[in-house]
N, C-alpha and C. Protein backbone atom coordinates (compact mmCIF):
# COMPACT_ATOMS: atom_id res chain seq x y z
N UNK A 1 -40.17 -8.56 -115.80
CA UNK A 1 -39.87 -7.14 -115.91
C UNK A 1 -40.40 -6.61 -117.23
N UNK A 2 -41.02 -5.39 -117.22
CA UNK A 2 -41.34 -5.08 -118.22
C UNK A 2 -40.51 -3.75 -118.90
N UNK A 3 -40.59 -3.96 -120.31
CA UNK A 3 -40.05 -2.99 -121.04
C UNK A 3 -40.20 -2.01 -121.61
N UNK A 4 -39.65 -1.14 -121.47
CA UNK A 4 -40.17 0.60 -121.62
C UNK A 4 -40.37 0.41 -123.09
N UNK A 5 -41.16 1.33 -123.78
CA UNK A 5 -40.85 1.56 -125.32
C UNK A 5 -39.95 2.26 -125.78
N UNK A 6 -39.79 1.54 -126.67
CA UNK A 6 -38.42 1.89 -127.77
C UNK A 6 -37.08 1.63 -126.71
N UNK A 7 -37.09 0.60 -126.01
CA UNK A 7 -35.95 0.28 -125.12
C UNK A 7 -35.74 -1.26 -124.89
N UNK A 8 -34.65 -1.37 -125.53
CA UNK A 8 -34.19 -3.14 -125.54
C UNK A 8 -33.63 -3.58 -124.20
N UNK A 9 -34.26 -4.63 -123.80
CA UNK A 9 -33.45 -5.12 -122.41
C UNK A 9 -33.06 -6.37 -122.80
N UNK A 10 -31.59 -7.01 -122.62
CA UNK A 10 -30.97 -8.28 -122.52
C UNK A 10 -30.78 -8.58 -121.22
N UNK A 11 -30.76 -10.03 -121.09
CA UNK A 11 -30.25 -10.16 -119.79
C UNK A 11 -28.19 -10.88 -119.65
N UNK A 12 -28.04 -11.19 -119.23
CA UNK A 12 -26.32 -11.02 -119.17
C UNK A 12 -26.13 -12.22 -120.69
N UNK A 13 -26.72 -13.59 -120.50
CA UNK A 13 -25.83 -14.25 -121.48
C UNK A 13 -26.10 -13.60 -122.78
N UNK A 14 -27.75 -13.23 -123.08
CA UNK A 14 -27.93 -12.65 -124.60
C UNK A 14 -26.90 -11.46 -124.75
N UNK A 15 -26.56 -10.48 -123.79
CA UNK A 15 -25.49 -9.55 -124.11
C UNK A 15 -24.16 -10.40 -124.33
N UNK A 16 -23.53 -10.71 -123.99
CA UNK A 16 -22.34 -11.62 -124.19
C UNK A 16 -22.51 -12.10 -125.47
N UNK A 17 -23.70 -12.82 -125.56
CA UNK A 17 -23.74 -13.79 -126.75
C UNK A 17 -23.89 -13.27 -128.41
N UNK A 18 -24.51 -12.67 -127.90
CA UNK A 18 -24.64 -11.17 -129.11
C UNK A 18 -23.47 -10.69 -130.07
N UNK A 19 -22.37 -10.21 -129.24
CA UNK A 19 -21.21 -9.71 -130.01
C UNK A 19 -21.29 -7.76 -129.91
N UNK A 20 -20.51 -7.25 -129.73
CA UNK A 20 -20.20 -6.39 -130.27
C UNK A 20 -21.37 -5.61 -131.45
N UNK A 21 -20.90 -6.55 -132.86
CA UNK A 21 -21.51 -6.31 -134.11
C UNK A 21 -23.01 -6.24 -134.03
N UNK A 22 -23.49 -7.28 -133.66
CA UNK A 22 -24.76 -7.35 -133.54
C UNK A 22 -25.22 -6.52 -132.55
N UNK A 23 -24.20 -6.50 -130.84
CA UNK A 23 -24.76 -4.98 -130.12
C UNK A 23 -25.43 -4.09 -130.95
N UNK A 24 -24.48 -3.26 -131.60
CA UNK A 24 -24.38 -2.33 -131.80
C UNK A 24 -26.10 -2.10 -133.20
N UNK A 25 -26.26 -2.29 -133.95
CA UNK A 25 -27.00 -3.15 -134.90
C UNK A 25 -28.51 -2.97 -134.01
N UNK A 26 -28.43 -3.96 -133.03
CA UNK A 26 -29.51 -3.71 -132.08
C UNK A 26 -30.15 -3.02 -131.14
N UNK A 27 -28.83 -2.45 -130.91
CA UNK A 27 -29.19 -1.27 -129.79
C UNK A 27 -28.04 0.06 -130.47
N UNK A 28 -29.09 0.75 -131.13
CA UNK A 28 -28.35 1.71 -131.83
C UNK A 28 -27.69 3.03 -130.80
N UNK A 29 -26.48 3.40 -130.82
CA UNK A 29 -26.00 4.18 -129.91
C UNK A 29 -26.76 5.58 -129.88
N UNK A 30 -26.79 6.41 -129.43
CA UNK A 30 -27.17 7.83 -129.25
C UNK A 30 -26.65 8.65 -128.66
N UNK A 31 -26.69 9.63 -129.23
CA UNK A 31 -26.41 11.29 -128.36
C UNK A 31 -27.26 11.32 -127.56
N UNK A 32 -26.74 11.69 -126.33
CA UNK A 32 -27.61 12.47 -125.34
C UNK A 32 -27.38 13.71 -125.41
N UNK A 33 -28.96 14.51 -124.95
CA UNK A 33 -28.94 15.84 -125.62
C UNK A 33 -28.26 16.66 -124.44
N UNK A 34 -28.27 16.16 -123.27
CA UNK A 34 -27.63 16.49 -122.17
C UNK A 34 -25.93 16.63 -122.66
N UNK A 35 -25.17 15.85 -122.75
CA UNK A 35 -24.37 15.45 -123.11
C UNK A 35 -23.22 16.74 -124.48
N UNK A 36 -25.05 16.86 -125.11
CA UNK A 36 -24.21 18.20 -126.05
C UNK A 36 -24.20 19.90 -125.29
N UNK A 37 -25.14 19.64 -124.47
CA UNK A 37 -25.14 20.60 -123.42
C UNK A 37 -23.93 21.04 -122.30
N UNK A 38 -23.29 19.49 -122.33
CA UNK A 38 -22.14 19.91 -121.25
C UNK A 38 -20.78 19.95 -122.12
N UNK A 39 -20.97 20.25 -123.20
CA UNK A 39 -19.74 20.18 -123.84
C UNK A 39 -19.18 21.09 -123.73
N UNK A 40 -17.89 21.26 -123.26
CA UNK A 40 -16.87 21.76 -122.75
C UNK A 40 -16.31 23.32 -124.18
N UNK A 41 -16.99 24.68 -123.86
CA UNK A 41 -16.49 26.07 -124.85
C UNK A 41 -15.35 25.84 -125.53
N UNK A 42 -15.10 26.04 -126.44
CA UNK A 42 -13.82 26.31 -127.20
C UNK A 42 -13.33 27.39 -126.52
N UNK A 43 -11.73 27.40 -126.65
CA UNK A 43 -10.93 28.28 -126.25
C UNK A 43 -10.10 28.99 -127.30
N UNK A 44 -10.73 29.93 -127.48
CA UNK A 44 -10.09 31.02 -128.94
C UNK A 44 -9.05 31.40 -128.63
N UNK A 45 -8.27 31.80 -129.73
CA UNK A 45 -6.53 32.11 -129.32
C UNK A 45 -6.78 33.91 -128.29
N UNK A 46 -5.76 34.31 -128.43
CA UNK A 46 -6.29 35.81 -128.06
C UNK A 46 -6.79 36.69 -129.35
N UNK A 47 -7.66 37.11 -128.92
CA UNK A 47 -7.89 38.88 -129.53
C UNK A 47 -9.44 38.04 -130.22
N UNK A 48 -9.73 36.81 -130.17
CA UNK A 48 -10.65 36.13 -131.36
C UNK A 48 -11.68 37.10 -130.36
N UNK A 49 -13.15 37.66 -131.66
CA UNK A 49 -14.02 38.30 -131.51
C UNK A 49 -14.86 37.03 -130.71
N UNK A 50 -16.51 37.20 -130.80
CA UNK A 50 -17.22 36.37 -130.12
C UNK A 50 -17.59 35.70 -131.60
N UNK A 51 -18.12 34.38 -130.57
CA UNK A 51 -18.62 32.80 -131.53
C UNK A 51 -19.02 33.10 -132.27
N UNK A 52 -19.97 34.09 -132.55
CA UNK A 52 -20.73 34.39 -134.00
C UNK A 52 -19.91 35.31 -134.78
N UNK A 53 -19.92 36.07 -134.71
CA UNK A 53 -18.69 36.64 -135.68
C UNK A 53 -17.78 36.11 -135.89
N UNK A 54 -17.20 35.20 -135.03
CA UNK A 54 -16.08 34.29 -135.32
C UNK A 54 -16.41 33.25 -136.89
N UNK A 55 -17.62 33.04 -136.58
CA UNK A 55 -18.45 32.41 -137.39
C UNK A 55 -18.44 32.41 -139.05
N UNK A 56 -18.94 34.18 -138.81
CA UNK A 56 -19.03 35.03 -140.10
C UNK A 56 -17.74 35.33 -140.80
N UNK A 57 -16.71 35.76 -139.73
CA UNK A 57 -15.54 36.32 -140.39
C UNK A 57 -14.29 35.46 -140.45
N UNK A 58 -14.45 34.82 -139.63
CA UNK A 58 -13.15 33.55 -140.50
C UNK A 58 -13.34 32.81 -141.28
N UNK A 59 -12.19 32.72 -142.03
CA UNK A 59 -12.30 31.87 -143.64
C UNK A 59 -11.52 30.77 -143.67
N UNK A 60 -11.15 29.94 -142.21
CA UNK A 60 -10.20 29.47 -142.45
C UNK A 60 -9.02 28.87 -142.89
N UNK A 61 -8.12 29.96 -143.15
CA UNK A 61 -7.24 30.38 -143.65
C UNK A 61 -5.84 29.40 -143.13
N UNK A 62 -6.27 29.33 -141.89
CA UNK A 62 -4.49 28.97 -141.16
C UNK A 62 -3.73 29.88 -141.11
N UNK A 63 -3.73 31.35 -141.33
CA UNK A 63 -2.88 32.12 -141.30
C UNK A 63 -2.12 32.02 -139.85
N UNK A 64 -3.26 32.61 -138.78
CA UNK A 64 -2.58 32.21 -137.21
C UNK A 64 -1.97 30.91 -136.96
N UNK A 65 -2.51 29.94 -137.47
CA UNK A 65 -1.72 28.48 -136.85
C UNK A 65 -0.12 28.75 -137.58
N UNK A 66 -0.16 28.93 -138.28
CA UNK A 66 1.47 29.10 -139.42
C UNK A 66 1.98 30.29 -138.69
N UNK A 67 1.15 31.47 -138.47
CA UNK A 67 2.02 32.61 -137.12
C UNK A 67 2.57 32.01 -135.70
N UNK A 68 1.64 31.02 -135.41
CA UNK A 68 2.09 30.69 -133.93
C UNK A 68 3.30 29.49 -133.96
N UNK A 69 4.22 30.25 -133.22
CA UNK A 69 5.43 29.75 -133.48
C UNK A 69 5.70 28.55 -132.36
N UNK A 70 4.59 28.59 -131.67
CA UNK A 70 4.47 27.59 -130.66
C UNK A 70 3.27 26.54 -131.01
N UNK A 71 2.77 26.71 -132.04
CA UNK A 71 1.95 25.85 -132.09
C UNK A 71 0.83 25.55 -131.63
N UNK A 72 0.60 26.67 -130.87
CA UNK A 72 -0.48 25.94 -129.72
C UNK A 72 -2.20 26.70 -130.96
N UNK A 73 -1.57 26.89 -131.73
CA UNK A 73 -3.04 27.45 -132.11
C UNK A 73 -3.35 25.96 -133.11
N UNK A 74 -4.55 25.37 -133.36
CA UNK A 74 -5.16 24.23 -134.16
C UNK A 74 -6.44 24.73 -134.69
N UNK A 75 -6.68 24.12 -136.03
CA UNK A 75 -8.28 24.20 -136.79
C UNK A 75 -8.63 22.94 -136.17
N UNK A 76 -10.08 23.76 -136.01
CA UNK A 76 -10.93 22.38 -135.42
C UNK A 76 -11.77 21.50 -136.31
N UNK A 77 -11.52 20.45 -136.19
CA UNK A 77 -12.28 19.30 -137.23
C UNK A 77 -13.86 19.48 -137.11
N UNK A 78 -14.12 18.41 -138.29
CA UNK A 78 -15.56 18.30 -138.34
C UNK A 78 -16.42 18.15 -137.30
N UNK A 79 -15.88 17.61 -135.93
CA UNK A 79 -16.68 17.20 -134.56
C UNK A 79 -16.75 19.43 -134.64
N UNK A 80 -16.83 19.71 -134.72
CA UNK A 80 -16.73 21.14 -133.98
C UNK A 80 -18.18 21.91 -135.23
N UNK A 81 -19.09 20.93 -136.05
CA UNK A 81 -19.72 21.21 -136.70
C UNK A 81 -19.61 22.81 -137.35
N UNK A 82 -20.71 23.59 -137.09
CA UNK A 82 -20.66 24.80 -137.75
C UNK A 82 -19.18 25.69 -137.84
N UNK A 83 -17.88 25.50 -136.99
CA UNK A 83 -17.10 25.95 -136.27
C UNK A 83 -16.15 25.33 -136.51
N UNK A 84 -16.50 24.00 -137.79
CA UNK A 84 -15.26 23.33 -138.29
C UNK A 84 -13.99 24.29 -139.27
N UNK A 85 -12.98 24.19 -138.66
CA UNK A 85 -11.82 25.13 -139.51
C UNK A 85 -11.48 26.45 -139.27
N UNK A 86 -12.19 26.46 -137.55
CA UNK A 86 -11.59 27.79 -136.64
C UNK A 86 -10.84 27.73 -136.23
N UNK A 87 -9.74 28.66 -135.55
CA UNK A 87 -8.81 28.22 -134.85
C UNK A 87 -9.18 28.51 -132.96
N UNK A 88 -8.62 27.64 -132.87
CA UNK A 88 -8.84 27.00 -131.51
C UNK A 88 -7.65 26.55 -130.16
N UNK A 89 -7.52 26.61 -129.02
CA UNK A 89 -6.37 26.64 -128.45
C UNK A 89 -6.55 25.27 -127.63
N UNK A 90 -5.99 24.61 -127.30
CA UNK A 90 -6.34 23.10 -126.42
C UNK A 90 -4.85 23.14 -125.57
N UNK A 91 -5.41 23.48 -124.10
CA UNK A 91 -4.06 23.75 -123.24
C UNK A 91 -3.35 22.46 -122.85
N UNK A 92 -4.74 21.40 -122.98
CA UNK A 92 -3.50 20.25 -122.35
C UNK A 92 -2.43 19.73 -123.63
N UNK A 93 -2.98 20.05 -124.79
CA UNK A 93 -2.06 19.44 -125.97
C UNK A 93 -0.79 20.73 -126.39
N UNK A 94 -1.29 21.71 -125.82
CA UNK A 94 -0.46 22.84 -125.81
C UNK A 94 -0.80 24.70 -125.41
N UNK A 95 -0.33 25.07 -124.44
CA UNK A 95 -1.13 26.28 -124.05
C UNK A 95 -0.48 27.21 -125.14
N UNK A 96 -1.01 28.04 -124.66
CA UNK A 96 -0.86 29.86 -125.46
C UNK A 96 0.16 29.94 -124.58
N UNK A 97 1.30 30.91 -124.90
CA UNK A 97 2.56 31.30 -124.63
C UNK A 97 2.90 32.68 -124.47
N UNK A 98 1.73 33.26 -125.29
CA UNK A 98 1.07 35.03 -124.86
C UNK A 98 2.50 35.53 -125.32
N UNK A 99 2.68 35.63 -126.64
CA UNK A 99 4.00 35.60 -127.26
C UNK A 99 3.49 37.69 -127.76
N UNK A 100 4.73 38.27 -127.27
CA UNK A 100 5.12 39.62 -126.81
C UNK A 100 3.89 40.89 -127.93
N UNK A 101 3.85 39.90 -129.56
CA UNK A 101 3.74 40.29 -130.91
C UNK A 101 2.45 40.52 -130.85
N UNK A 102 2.09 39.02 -130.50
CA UNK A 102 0.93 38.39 -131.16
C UNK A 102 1.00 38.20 -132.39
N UNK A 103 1.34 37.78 -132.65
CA UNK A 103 1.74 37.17 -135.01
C UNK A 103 0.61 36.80 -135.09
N UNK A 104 -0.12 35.55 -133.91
CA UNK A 104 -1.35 35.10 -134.78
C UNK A 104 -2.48 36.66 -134.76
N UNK A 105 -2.63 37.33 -134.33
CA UNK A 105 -3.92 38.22 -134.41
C UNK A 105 -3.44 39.49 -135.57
N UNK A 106 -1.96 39.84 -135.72
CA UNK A 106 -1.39 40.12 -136.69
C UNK A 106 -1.51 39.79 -138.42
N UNK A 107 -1.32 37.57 -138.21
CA UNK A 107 -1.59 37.19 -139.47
C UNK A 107 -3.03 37.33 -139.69
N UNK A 108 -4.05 37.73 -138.79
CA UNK A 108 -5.44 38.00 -139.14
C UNK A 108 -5.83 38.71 -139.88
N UNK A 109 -6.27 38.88 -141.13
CA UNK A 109 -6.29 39.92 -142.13
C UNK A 109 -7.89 39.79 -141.96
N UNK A 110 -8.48 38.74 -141.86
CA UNK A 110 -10.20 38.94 -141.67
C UNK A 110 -10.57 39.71 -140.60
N UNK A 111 -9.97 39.68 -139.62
CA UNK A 111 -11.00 40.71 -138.23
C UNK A 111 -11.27 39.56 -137.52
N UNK A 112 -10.82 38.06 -137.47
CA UNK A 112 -11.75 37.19 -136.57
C UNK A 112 -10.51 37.50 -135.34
N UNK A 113 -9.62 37.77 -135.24
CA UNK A 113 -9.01 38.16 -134.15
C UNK A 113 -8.12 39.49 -134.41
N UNK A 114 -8.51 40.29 -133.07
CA UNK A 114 -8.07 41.81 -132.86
C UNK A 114 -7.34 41.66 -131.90
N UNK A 115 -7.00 43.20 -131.84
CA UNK A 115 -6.32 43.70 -130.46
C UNK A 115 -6.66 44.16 -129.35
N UNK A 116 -8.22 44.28 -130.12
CA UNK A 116 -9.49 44.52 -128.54
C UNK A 116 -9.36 44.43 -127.70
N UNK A 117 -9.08 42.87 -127.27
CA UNK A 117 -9.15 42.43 -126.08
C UNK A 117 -8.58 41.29 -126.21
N UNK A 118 -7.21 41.04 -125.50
CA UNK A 118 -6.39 39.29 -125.29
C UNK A 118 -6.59 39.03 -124.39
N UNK A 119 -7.71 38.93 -123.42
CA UNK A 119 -7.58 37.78 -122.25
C UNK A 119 -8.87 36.65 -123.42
N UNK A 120 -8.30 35.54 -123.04
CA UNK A 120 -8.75 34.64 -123.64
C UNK A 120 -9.76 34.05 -122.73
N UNK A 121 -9.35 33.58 -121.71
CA UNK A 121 -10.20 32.76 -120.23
C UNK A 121 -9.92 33.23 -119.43
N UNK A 122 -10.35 32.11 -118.23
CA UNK A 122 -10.04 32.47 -116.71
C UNK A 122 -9.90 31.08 -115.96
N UNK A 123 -8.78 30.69 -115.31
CA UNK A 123 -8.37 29.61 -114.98
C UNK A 123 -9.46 29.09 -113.37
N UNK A 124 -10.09 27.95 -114.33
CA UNK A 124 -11.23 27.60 -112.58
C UNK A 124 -10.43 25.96 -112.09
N UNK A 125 -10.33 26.04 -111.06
CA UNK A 125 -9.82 25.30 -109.79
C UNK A 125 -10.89 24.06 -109.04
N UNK A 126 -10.66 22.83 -109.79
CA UNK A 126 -11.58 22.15 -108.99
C UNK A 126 -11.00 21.98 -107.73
N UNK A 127 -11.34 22.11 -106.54
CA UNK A 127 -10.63 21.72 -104.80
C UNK A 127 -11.01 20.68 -105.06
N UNK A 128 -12.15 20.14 -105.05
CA UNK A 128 -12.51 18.90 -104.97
C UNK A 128 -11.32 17.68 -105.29
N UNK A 129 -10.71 17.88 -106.27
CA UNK A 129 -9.52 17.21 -106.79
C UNK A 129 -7.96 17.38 -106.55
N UNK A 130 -7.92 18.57 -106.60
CA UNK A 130 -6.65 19.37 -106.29
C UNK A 130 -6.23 18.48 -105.11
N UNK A 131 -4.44 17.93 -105.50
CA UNK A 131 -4.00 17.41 -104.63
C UNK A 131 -3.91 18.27 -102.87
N UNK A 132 -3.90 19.68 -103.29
CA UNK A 132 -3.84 20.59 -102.29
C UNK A 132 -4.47 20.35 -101.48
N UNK A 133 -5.59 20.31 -101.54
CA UNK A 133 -7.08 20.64 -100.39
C UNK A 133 -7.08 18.95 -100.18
N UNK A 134 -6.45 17.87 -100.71
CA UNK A 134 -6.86 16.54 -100.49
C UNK A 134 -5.44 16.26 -99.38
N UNK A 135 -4.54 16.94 -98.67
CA UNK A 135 -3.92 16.77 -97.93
C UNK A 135 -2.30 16.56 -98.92
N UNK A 136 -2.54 16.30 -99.67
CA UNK A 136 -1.22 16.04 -100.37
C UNK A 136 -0.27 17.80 -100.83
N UNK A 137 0.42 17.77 -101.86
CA UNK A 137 1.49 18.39 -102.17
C UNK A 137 1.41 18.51 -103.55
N UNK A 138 0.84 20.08 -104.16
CA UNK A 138 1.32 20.06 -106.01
C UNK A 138 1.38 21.59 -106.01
N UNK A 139 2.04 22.39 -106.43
CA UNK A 139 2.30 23.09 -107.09
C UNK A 139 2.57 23.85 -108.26
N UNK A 140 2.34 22.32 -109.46
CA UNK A 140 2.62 22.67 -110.69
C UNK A 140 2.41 24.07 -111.49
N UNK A 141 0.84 23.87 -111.22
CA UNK A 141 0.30 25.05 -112.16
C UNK A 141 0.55 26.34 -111.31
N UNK A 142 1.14 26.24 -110.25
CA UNK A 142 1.41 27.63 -109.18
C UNK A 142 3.11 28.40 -110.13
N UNK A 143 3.58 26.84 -110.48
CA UNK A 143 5.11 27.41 -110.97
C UNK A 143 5.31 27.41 -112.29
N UNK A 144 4.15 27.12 -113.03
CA UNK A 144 3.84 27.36 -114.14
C UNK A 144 3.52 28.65 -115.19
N UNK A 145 2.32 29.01 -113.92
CA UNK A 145 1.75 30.36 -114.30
C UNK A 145 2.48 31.56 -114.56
N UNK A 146 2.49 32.26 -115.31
CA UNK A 146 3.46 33.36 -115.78
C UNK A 146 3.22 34.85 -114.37
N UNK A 147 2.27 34.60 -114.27
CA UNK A 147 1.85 35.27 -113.27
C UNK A 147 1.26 34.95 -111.67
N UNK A 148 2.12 33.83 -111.52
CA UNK A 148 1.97 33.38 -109.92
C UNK A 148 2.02 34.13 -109.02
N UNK A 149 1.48 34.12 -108.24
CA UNK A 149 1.65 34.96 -106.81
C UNK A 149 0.35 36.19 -107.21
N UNK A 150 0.16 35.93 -107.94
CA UNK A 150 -1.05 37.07 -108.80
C UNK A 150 -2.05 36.60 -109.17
N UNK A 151 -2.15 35.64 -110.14
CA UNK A 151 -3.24 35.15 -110.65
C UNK A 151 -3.23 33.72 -110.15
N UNK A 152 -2.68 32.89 -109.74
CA UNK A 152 -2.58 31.73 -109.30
C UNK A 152 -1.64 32.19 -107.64
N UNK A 153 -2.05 32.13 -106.48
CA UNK A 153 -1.48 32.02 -105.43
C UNK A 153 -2.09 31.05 -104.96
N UNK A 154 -1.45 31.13 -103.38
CA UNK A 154 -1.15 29.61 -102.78
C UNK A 154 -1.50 30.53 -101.20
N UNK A 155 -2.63 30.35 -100.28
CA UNK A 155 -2.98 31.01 -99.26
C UNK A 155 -2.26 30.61 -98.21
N UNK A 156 -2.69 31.11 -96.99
CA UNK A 156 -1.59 30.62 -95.68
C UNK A 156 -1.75 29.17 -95.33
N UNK A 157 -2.76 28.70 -95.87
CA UNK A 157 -2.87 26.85 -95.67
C UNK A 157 -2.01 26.48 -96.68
N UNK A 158 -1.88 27.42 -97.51
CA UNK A 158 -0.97 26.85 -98.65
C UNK A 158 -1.81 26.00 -99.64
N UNK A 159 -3.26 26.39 -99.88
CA UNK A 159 -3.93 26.08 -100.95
C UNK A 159 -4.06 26.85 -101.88
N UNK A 160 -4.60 26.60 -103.34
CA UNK A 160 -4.41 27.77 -104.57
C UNK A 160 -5.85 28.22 -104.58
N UNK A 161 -5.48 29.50 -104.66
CA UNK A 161 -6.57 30.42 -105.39
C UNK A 161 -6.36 31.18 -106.83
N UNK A 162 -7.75 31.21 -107.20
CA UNK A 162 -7.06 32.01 -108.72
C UNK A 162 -7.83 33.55 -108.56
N UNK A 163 -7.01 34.74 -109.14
CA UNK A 163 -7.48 35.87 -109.28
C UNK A 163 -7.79 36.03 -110.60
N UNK A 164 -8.99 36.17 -110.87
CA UNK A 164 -9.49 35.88 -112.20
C UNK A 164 -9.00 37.34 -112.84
N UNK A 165 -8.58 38.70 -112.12
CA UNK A 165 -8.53 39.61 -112.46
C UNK A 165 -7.02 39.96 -113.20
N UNK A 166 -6.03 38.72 -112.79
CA UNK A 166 -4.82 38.94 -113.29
C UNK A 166 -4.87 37.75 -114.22
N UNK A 167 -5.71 36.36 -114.48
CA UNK A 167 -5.50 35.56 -114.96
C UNK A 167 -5.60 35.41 -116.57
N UNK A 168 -4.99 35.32 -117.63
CA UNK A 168 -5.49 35.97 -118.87
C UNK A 168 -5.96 34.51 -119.58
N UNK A 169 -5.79 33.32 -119.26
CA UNK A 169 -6.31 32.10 -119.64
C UNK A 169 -5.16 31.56 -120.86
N UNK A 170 -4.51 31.90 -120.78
CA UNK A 170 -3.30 31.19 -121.56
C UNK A 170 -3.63 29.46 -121.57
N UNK A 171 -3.67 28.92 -120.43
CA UNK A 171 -4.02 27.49 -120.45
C UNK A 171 -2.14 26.80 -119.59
N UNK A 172 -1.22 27.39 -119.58
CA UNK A 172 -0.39 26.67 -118.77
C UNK A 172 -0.59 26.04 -117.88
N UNK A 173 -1.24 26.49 -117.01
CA UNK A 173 -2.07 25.61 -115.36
C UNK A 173 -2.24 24.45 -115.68
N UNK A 174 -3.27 24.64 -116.62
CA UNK A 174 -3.73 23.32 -117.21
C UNK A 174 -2.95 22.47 -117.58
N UNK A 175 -2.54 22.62 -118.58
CA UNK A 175 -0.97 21.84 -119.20
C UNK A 175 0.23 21.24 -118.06
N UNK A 176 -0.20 21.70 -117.18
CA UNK A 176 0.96 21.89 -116.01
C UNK A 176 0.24 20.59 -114.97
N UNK A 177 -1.17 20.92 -114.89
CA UNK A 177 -1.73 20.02 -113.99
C UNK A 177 -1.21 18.51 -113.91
N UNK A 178 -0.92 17.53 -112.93
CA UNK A 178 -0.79 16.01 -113.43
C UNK A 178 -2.04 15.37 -113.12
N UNK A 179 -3.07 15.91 -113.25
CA UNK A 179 -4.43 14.83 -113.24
C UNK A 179 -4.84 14.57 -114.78
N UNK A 180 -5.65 13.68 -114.59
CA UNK A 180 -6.36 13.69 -115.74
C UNK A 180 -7.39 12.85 -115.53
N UNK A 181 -8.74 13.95 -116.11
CA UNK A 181 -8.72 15.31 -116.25
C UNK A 181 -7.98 16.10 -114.93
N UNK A 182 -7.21 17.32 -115.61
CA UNK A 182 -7.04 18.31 -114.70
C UNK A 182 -7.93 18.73 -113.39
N UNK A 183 -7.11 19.45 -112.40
CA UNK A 183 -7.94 19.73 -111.51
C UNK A 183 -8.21 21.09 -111.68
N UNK A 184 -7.57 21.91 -112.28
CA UNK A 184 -7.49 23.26 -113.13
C UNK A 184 -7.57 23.26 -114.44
N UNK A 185 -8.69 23.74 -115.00
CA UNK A 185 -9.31 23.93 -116.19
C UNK A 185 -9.36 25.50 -117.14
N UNK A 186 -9.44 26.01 -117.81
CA UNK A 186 -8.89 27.39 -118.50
C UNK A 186 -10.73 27.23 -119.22
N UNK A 187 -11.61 28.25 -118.50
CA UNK A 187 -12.85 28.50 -118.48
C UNK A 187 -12.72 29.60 -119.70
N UNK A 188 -13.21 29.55 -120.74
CA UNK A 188 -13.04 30.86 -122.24
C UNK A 188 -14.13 31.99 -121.74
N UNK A 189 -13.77 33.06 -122.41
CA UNK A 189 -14.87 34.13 -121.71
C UNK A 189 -15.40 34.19 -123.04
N UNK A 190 -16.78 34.31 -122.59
CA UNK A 190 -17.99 35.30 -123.32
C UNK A 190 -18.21 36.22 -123.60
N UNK A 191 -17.39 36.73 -125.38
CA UNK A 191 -17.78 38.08 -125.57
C UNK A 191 -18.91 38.34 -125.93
């Protein structure tokens, strides 16, 4: 068999025999550029402007994470490169709670989040997974949603649909889901 360039082939015992250490050493890992392509949008708290201005005008401060009394708001680490020390919402570790005030867009004294506009996302539905459409029984994210029967219903088969028009992307669904990964995901919109 022949070998591509710049591409190491072992056959089973030299991999085994190798180690780990030396793997790694020899066959140096990589990013695939694909890979940074499918990486999954950040989900801004409410009112956050778009990515680039987000960019320009937050200083991260923490003011919103110390407003949100639920916690669900986090600065994002160094993996989040240019965008390290924004604040950021992660529904399965904790959704938005769409709290009456808004404190975090309040403690915003920079402008990176207003009152413009609080829908944050829009909740997308894999069927493919969803115990629903697979013959089984879940409801979670149906009795979850603050706005069920509206933005999350359940049709005469008794499968879920989402109305993206009532759905404000809080992330509960998600949080609510028992897959993992979820079969309902909280999609961020593009300002």
């Amino acid at each position: 068999m022949a070998e591509s360039p710049g591409k190491t082939t072992l056959n089973r015992r030299e991999f085994f025999s190798l180690g780990l250490g030396t793997l790694k050493e020899r066959v140096p890992l990589q990013k695939s550029p694909q890979s940074r392509r499918n990486r999954r949008p950040i989900l801004r708290p409410p009112g956050a402007v778009s990515e680039e201005i987000l960019g320009q005008e937050c200083t991260s401060c923490g003011d919103c994470v110390v407003a949100c009394q639920f916690e669900a708001i986090r600065l994002l680490d160094h993996r989040a490169g240019k965008y390290q020390g924004t604040p950021a919402i992660i529904p399965r570790i904790q959704p938005c709670l769409y709290c009456e005030d808004f404190p975090c867009v309040t403690a915003c004294k920079e402008g990176a989040l207003t009152k413009d506009h609080l829908k944050m996302g829009v909740a997308e539905l894999d069927s493919r997974r969803c115990f629903n459409t697979k013959g089984g029984w879940c409801d979670a994210c149906f009795q979850k949603c603050p706005f069920s029967g509206e933005a999350i219903r359940l049709n005469e088969r008794l499968q879920l649909e989402i109305n993206a028009d009532f759905c404000t992307g809080c992330g509960l669904c998600e949080h609510a889901c028992p897959l993992s990964p979820p079969a309902i995901r909280i999609v961020p919109l593009e300002i």
